[in-house]
C-alpha atoms as a PDB file:
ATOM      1  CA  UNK A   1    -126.338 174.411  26.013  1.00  0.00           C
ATOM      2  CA  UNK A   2    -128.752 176.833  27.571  1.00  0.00           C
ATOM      3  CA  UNK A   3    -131.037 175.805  31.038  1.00  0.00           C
ATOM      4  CA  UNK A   4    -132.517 177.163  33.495  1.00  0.00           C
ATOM      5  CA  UNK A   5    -131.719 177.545  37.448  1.00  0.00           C
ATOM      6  CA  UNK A   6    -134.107 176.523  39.653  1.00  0.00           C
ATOM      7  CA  UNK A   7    -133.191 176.560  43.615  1.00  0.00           C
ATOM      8  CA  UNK A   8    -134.667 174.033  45.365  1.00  0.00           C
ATOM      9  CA  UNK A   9    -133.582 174.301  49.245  1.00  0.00           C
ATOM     10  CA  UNK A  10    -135.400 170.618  49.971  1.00  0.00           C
ATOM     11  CA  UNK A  11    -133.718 169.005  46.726  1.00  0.00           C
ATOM     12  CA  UNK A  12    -133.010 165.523  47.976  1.00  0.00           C
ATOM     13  CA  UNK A  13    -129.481 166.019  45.922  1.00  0.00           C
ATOM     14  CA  UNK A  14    -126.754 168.754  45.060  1.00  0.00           C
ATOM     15  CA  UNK A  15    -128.411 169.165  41.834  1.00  0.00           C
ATOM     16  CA  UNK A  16    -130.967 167.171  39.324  1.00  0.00           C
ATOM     17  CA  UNK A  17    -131.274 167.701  35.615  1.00  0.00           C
ATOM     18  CA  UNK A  18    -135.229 167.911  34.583  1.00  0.00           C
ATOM     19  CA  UNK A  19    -134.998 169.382  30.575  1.00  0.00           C
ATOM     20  CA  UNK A  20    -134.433 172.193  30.638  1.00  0.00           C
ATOM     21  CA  UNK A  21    -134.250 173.364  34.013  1.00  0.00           C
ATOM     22  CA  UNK A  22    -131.205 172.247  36.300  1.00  0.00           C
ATOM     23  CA  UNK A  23    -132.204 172.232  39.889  1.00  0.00           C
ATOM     24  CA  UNK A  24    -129.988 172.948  42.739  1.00  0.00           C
ATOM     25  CA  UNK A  25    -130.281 172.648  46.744  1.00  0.00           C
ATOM     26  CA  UNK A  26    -128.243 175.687  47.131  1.00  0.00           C
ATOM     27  CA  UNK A  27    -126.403 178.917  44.859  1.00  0.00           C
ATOM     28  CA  UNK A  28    -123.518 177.987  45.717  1.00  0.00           C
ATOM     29  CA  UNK A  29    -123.881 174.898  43.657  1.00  0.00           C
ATOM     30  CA  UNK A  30    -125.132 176.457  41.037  1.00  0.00           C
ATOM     31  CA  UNK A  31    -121.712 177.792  40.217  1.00  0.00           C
ATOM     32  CA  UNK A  32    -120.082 174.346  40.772  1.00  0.00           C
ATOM     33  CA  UNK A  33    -118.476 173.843  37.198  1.00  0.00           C
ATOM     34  CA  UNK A  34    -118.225 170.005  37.777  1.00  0.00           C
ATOM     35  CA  UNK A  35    -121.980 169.624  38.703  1.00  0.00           C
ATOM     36  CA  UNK A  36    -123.156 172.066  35.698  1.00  0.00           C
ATOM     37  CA  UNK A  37    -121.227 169.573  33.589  1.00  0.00           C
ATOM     38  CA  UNK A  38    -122.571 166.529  35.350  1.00  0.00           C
ATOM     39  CA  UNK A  39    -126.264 168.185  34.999  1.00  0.00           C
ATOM     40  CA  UNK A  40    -125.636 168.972  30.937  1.00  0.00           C
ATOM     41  CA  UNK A  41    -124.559 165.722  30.471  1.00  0.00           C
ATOM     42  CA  UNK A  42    -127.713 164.570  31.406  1.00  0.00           C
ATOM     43  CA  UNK A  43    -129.868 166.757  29.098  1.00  0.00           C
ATOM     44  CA  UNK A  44    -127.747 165.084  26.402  1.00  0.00           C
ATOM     45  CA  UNK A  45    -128.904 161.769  27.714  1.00  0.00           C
ATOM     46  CA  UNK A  46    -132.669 163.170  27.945  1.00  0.00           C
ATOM     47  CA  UNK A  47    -132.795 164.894  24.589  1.00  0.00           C
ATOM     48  CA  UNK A  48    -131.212 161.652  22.914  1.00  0.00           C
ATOM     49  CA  UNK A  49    -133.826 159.470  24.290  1.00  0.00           C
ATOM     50  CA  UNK A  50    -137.066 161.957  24.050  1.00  0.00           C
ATOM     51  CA  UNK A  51    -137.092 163.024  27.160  1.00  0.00           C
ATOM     52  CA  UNK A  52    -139.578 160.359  28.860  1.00  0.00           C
ATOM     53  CA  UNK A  53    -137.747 157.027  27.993  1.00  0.00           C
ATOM     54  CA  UNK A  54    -134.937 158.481  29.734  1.00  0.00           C
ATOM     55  CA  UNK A  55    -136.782 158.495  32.805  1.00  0.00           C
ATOM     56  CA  UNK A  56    -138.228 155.534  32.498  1.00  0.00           C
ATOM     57  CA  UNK A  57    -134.650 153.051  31.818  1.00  0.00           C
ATOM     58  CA  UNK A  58    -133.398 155.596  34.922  1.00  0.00           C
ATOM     59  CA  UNK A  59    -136.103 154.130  37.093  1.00  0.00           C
ATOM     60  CA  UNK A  60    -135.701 150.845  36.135  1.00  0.00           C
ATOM     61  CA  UNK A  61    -131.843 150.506  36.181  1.00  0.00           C
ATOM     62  CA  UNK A  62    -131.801 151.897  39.356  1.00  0.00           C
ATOM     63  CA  UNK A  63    -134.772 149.307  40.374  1.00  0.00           C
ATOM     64  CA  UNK A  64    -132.559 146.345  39.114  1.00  0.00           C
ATOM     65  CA  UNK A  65    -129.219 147.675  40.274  1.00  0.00           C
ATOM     66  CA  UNK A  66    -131.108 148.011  44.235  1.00  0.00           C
ATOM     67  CA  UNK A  67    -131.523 144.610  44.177  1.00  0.00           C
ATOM     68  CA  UNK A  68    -128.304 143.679  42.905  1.00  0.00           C
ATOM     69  CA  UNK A  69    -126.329 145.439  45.269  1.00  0.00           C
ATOM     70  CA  UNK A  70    -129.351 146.180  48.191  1.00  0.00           C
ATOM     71  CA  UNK A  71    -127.744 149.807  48.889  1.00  0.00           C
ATOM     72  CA  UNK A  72    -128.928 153.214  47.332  1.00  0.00           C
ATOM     73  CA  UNK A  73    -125.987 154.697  46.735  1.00  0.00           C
ATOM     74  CA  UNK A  74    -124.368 151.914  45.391  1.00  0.00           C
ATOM     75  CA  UNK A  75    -127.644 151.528  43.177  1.00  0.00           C
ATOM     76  CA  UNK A  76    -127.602 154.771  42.176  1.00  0.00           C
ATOM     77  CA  UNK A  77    -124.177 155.392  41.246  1.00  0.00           C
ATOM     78  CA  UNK A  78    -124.165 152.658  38.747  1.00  0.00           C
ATOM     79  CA  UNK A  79    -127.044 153.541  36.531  1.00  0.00           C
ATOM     80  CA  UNK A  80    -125.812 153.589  33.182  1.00  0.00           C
ATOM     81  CA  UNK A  81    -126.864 157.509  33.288  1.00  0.00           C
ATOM     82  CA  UNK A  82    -125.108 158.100  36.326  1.00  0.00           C
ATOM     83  CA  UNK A  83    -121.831 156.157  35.495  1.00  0.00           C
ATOM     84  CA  UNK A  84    -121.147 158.474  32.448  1.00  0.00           C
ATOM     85  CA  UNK A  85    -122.183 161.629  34.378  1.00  0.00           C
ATOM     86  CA  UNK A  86    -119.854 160.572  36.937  1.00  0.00           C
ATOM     87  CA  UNK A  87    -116.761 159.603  34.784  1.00  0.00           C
ATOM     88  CA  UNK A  88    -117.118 162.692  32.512  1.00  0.00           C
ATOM     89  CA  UNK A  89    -118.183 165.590  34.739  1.00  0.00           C
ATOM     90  CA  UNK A  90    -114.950 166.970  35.777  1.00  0.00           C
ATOM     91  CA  UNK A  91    -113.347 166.751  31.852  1.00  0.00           C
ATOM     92  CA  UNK A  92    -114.273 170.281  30.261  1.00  0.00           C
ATOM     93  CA  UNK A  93    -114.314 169.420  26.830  1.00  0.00           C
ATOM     94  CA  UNK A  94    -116.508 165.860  27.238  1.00  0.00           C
ATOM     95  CA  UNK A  95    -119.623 167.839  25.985  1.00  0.00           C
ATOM     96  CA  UNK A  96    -117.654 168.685  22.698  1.00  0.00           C
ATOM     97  CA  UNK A  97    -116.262 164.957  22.028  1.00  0.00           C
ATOM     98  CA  UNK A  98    -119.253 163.188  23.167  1.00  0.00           C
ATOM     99  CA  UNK A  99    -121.061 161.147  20.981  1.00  0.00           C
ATOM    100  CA  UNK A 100    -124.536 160.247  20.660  1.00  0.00           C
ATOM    101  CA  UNK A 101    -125.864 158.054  22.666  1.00  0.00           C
ATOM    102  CA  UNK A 102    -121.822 157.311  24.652  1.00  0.00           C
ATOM    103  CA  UNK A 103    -124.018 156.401  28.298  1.00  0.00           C
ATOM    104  CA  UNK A 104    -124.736 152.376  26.214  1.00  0.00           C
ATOM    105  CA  UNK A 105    -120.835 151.865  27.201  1.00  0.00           C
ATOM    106  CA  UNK A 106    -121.591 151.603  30.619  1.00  0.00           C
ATOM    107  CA  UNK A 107    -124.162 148.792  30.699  1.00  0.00           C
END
């Protein structure tokens, strides 16, 4: 899948996916295998939904899951989005396998 590196040296994260550009804090990131994959994973989830929509159930699972469990990282790391990312990012041939729309099997 082809994208575009942006560094970003006040990026509050290692890296964020925004189709089609993947933006990193630093270059050495930007070589980090595991985050590419984590970061590709995500246009998958963008391109799926239309770009937009994917943004918008981000912002709102993340919304719900703060007040569930009143900690950012703990909200974050269990948005639906996130929770495939994670679980997939370090398996090289996830992007190959994966099907359509696999991030509804972690509500």
């Amino acid at each position: 899948m082809k994208y575009r590196i942006l560094i970003v040296k006040k990026l509050p994260a290692t890296a964020m996916a925004l189709y089609p550009f993947i933006l990193f804090k630093n270059r050495q990131a930007s070589t980090h295998q595991a985050i590419i994959r984590h970061e590709l994973i995500h246009f998958r989830q963008q391109l799926e939904l239309l770009i937009l929509p994917f943004y918008i159930i981000y912002l709102l699972n993340y919304l719900v899951n703060l007040i569930i469990y009143l900690n950012h990282d703990k909200a974050y790391r269990n948005i639906v989005f996130e929770r495939e990312a994670y679980r997939n990012d370090q398996d090289t041939t996830y992007l190959n396998r994966r099907k359509p729309f696999a991030w509804l099997r972690y509500f």
